[in-house]
N, C-alpha and C. Protein backbone atom coordinates (compact mmCIF):
# COMPACT_ATOMS: atom_id res chain seq x y z
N UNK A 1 0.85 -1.16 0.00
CA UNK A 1 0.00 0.00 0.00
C UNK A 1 0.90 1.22 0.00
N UNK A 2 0.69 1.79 -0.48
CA UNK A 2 1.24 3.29 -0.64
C UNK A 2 0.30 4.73 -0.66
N UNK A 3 0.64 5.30 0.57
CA UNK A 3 0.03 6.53 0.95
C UNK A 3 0.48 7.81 0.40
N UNK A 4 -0.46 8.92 -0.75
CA UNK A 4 -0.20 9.73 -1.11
C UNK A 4 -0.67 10.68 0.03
N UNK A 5 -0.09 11.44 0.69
CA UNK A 5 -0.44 12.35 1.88
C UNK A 5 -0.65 13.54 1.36
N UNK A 6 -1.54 14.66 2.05
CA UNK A 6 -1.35 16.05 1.96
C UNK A 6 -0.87 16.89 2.72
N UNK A 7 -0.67 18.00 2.52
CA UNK A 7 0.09 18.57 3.56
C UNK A 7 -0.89 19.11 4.82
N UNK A 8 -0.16 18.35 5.89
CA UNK A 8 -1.27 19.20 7.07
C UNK A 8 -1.55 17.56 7.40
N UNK A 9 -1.70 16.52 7.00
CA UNK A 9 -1.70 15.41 7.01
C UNK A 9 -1.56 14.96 8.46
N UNK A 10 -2.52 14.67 9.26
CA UNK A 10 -2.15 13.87 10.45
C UNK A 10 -2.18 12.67 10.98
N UNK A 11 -2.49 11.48 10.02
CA UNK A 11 -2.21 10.49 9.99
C UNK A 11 -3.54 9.26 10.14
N UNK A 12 -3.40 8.19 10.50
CA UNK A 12 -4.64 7.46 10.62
C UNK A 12 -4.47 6.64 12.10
N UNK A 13 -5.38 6.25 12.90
CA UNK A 13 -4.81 4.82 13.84
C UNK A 13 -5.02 3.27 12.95
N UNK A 14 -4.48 3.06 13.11
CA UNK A 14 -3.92 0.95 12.56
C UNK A 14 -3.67 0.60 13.66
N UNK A 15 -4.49 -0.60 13.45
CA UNK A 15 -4.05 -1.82 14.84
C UNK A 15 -4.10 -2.88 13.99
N UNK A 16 -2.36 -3.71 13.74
CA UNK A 16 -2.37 -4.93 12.83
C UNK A 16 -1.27 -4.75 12.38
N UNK A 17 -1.40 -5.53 11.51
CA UNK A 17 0.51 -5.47 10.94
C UNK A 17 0.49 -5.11 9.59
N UNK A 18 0.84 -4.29 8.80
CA UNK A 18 1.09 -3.25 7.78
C UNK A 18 2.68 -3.04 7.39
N UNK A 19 2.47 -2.85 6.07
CA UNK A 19 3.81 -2.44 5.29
C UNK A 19 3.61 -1.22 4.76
N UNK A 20 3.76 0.18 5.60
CA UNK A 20 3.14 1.49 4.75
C UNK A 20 4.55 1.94 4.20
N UNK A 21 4.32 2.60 2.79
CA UNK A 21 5.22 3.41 2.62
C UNK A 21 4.65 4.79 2.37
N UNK A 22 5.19 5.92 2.86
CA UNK A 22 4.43 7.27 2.83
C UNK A 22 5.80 8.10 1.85
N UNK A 23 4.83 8.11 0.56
CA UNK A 23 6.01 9.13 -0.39
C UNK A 23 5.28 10.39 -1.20
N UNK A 24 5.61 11.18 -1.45
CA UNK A 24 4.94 12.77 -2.45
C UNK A 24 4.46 11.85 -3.65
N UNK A 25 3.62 12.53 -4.06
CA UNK A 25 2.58 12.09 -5.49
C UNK A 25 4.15 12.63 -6.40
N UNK A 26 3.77 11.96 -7.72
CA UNK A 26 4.86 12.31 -8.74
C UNK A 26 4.16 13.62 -9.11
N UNK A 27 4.40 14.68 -9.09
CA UNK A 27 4.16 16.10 -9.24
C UNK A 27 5.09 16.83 -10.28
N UNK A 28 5.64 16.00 -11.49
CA UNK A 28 6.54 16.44 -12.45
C UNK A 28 5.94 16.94 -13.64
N UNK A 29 4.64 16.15 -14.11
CA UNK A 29 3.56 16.37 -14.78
C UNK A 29 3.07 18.25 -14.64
N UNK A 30 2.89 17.87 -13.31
CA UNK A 30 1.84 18.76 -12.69
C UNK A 30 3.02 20.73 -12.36
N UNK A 31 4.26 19.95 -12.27
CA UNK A 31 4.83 21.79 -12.62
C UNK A 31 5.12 21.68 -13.93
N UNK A 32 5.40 20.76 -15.15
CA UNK A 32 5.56 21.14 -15.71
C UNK A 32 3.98 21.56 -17.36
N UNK A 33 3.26 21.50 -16.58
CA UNK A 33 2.20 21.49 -16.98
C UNK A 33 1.87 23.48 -16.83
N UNK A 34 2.17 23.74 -15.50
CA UNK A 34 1.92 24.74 -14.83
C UNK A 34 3.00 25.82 -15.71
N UNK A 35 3.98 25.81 -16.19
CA UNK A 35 5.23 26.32 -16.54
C UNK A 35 4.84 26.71 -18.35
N UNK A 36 4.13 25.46 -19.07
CA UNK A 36 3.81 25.15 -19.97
C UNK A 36 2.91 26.96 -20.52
N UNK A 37 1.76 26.66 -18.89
CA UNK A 37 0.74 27.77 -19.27
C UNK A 37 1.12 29.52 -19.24
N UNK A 38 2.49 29.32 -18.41
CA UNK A 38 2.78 30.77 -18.44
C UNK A 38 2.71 31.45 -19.72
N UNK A 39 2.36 32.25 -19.73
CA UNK A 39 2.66 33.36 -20.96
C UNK A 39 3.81 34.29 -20.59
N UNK A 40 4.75 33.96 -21.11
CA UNK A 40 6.42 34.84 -21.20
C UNK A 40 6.19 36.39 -21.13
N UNK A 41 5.39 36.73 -21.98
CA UNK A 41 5.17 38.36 -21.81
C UNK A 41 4.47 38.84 -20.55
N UNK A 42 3.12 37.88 -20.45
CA UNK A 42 2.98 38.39 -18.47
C UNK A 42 4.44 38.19 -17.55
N UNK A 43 4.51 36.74 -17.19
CA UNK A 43 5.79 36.89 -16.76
C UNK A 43 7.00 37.95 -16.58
N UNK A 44 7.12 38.44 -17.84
CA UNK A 44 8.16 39.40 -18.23
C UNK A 44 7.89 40.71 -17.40
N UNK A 45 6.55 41.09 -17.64
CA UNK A 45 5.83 42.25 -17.74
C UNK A 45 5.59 42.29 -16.02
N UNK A 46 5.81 40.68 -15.12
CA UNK A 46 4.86 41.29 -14.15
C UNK A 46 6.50 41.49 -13.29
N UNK A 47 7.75 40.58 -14.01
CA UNK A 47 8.87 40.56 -13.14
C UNK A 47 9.36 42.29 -13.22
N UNK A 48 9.43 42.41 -14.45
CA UNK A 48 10.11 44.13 -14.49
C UNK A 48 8.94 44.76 -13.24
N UNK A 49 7.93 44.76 -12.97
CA UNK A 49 6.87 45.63 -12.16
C UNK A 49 7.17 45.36 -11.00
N UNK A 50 8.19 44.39 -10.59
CA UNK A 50 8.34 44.08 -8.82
C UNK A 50 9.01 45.17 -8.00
N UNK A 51 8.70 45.20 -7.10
CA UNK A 51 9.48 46.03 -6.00
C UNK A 51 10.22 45.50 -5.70
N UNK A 52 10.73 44.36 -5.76
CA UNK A 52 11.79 43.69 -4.89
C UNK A 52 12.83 43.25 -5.65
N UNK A 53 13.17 43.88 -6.40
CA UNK A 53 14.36 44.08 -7.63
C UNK A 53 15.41 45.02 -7.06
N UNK A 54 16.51 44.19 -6.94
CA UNK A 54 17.75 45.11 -6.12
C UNK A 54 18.76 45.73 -6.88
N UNK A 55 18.77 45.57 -8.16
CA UNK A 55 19.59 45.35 -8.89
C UNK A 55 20.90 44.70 -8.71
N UNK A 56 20.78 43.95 -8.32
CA UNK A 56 22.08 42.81 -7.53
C UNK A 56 21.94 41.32 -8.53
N UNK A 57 23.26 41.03 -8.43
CA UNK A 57 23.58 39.99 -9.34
C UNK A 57 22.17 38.74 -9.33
N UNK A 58 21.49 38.68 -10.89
CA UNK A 58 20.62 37.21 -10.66
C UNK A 58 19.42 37.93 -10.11
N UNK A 59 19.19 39.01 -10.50
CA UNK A 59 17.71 39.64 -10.02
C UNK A 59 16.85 39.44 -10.51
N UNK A 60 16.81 39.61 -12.32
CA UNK A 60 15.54 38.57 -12.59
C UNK A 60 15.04 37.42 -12.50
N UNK A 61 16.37 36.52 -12.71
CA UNK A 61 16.21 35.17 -11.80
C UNK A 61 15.60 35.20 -10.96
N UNK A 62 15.59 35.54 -9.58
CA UNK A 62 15.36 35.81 -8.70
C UNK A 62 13.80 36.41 -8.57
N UNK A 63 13.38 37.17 -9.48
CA UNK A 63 12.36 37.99 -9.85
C UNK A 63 11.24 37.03 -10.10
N UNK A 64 11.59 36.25 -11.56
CA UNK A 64 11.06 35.54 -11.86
C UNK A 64 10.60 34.26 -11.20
N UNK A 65 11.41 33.69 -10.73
CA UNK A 65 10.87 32.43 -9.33
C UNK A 65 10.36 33.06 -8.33
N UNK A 66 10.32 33.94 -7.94
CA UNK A 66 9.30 34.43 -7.28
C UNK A 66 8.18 34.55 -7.63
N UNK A 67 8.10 35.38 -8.68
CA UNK A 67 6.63 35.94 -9.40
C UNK A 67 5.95 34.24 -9.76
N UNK A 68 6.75 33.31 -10.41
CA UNK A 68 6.31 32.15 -10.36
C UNK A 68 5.46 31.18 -9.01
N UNK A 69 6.69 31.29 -8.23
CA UNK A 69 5.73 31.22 -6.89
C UNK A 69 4.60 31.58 -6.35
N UNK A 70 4.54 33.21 -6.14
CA UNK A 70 3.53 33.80 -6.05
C UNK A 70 2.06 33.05 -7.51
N UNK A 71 2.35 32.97 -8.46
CA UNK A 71 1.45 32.55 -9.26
C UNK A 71 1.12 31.23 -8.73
N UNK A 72 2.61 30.09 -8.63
CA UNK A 72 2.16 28.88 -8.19
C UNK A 72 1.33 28.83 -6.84
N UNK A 73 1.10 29.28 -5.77
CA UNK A 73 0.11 29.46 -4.84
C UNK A 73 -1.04 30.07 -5.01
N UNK A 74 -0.99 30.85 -6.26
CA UNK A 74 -2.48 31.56 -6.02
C UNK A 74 -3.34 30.92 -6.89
N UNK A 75 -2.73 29.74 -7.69
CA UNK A 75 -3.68 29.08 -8.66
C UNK A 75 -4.40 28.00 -7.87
């Protein structure tokens, strides 16, 4: 048996003898699915608009995985 958990997950009671293995769902599909839908020009458009651009080495980098983040949670 194999348990896909969620987060926040607090578990079950079992009384008996069991072989659990508890591992993350394959979720490779699922960012790169998410990555697929960006549109480059929002992206672009919303990283230049950040406040939190330092101009320090790797800022759009930086810009951009964020703004991604922020998108990946709010979907």
């Amino acid at each position: 048996m194999t348990l896909y958990v969620a987060k926040g997950w607090k578990g079950v009671q079992f009384e008996g003898l069991a072989n659990v293995v508890v591992e993350p769902t394959d979720v490779r599909h699922v960012v790169a699915g998410f990555l697929d839908a960006v549109d480059w020009r929002k992206l672009d458009e919303a990283v230049l608009a950040r406040d939190d651009l330092d101009g320090g080495p790797g800022e759009l980098t930086r810009g951009m995985l964020a703004q991604l983040r922020e998108w990946a949670l709010s979907a």
